[in-house]
C-alpha atoms as a PDB file:
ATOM      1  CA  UNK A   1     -95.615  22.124   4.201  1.00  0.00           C
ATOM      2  CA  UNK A   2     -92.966  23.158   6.285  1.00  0.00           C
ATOM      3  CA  UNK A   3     -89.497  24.696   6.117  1.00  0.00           C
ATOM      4  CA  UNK A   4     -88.230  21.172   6.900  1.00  0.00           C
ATOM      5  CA  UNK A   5     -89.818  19.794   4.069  1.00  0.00           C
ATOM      6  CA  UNK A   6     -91.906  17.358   3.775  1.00  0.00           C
ATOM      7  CA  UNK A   7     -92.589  13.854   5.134  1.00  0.00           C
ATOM      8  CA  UNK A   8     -94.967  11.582   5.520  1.00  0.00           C
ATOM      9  CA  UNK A   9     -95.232   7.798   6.497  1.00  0.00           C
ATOM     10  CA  UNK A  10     -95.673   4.394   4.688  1.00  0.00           C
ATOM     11  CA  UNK A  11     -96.370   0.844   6.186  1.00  0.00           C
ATOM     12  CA  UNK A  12     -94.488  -2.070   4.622  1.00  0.00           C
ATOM     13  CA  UNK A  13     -96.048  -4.588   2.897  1.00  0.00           C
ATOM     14  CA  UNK A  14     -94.202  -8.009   1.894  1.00  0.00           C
ATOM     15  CA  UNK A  15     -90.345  -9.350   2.498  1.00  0.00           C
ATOM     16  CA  UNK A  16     -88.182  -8.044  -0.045  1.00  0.00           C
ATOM     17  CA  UNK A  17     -86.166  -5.702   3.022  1.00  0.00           C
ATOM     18  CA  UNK A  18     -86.488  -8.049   5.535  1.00  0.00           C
ATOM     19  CA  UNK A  19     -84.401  -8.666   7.722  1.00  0.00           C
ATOM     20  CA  UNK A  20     -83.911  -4.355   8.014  1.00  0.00           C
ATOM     21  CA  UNK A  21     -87.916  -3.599   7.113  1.00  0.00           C
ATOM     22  CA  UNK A  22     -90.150  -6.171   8.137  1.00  0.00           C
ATOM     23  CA  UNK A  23     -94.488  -6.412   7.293  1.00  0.00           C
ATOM     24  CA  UNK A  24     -96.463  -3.869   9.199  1.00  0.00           C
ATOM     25  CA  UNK A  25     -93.065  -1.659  10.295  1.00  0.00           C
ATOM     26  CA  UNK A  26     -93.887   2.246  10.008  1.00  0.00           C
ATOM     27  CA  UNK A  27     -91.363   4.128   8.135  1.00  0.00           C
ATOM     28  CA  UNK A  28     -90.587   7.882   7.967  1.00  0.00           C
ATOM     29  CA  UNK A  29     -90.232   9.004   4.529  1.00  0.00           C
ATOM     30  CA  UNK A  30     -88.695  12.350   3.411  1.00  0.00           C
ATOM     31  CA  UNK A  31     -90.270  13.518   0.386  1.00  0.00           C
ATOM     32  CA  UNK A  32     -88.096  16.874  -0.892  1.00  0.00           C
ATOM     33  CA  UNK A  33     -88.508  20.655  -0.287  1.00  0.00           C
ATOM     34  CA  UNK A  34     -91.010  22.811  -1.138  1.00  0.00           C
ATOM     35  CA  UNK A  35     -91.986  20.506  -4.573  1.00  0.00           C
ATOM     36  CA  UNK A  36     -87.879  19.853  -5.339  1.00  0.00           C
ATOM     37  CA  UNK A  37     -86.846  16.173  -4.413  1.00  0.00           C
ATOM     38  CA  UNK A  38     -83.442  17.552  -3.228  1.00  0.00           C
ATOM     39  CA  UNK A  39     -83.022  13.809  -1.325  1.00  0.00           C
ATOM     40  CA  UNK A  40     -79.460  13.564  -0.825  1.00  0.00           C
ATOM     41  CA  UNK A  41     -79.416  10.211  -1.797  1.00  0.00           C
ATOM     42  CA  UNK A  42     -76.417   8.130  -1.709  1.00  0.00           C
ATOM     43  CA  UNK A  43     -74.907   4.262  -2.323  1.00  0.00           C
ATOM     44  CA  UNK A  44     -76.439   2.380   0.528  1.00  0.00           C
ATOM     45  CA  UNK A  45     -79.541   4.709   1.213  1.00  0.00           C
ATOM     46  CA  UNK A  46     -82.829   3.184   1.504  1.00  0.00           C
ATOM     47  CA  UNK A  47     -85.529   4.942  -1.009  1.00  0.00           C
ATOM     48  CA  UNK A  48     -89.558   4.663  -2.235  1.00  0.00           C
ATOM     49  CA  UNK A  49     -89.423   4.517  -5.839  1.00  0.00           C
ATOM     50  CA  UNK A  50     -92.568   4.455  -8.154  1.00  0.00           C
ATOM     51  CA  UNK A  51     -91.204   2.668 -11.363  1.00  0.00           C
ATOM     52  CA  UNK A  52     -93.197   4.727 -14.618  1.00  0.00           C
ATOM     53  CA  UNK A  53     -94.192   1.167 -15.861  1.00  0.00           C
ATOM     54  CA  UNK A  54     -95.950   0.159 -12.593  1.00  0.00           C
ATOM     55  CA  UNK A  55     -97.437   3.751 -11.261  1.00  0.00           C
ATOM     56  CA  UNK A  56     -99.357   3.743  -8.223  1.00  0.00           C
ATOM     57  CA  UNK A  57     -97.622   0.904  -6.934  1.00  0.00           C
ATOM     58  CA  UNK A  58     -94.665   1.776  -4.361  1.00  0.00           C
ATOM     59  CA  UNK A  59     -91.358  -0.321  -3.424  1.00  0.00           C
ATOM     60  CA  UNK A  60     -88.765   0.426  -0.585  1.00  0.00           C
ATOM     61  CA  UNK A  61     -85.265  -0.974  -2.090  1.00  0.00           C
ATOM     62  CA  UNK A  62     -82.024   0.361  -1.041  1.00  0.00           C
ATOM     63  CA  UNK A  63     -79.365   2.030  -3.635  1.00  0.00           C
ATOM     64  CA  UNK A  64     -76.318  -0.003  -3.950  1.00  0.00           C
ATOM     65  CA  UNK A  65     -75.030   1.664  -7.303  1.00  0.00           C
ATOM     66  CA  UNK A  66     -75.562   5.444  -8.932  1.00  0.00           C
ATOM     67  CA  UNK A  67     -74.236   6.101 -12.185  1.00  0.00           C
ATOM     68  CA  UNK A  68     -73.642   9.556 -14.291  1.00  0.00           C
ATOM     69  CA  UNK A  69     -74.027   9.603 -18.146  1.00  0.00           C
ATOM     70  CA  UNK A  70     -72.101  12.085 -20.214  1.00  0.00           C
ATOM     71  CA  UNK A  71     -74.647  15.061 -19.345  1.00  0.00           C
ATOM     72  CA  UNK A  72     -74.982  14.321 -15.581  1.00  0.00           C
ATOM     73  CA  UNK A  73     -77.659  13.043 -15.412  1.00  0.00           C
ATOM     74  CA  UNK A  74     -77.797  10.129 -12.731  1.00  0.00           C
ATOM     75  CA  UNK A  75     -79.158   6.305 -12.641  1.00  0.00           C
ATOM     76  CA  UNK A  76     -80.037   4.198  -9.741  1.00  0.00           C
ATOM     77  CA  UNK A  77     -79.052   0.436  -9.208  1.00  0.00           C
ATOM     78  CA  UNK A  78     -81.324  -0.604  -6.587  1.00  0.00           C
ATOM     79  CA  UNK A  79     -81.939  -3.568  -4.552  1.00  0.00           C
ATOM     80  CA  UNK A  80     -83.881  -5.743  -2.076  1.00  0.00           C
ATOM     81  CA  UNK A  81     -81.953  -6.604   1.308  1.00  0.00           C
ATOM     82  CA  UNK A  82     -83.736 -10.193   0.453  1.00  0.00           C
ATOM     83  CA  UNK A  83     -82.420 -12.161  -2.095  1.00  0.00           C
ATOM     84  CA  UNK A  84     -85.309 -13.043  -2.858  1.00  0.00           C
ATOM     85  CA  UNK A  85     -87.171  -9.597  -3.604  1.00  0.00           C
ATOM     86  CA  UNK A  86     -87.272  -7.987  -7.210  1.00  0.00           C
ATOM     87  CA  UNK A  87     -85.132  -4.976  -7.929  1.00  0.00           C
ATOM     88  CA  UNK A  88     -82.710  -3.684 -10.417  1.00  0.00           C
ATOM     89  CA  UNK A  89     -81.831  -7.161 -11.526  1.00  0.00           C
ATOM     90  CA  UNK A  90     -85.375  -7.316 -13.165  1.00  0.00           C
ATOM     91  CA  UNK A  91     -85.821  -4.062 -13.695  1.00  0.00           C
ATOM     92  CA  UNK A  92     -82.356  -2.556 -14.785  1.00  0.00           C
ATOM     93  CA  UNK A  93     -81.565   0.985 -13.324  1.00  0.00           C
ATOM     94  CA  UNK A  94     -83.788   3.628 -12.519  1.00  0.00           C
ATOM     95  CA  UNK A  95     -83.928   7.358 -13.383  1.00  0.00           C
ATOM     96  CA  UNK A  96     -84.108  10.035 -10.743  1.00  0.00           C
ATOM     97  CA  UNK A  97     -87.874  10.765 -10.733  1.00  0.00           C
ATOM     98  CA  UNK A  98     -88.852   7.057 -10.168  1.00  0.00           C
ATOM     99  CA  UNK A  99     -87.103   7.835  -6.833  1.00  0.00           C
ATOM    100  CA  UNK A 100     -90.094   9.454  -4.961  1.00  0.00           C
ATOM    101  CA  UNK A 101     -89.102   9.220  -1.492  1.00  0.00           C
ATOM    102  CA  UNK A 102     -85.811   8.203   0.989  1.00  0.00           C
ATOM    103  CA  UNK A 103     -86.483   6.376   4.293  1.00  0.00           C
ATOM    104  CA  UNK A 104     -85.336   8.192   7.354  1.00  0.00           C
ATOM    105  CA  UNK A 105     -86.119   5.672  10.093  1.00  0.00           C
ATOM    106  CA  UNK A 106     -88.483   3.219  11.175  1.00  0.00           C
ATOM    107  CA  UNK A 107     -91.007   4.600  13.544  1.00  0.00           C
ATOM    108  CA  UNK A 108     -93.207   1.426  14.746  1.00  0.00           C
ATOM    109  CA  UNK A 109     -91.660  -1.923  15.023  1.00  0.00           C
ATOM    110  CA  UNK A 110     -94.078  -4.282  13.477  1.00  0.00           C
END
């Protein structure tokens, strides 16, 4: 772990980003500071989210709405960048800890 927090890489798999994240395209992933997921995530953001009824199984989607309930506490509207790809329209918003991770950049073109 560094001071920088830490990161780590993922490979995409299937077409629900494409055209931004295509199969086989490396992404950098920041995954919080020292254990606290302190992402700074924001409306248009792209994210790795592990939903709690499908754990172990990872989607990149991109945040296109965040809501606050009474107490603060936020919700995620997420999406695919293909119309085709399932998101928040299945699935409905998400709370924070299904966010696990937000994509930095792509670091290998597929």
């Amino acid at each position: 772990m560094s001071i920088f927090g830490i990161f780590g890489r993922v490979i995409v798999e299937g077409r629900s980003m494409e055209p931004t994240y295509n199969p086989r395209d490396w992404l950098l992933v920041y995954y919080g500071f020292f254990g606290k997921k302190n992402l700074s995530l924001r409306t248009g953001g792209a994210v790795v989210i592990e939903r709690e009824q499908q754990p172990g199984i990872f989607y990149i989607k991109r945040i296109t709405e965040i809501q606050s309930d009474s107490a603060g506490r936020k919700s995620y509207y997420v999406s695919s960048d293909n119309s085709a790809g399932t998101d928040s329209r299945n699935w409905g918003y998400l709370r924070r800890d299904e966010i696990v991770g937000r994509v930095v950049t792509r670091i290998k073109k597929s």
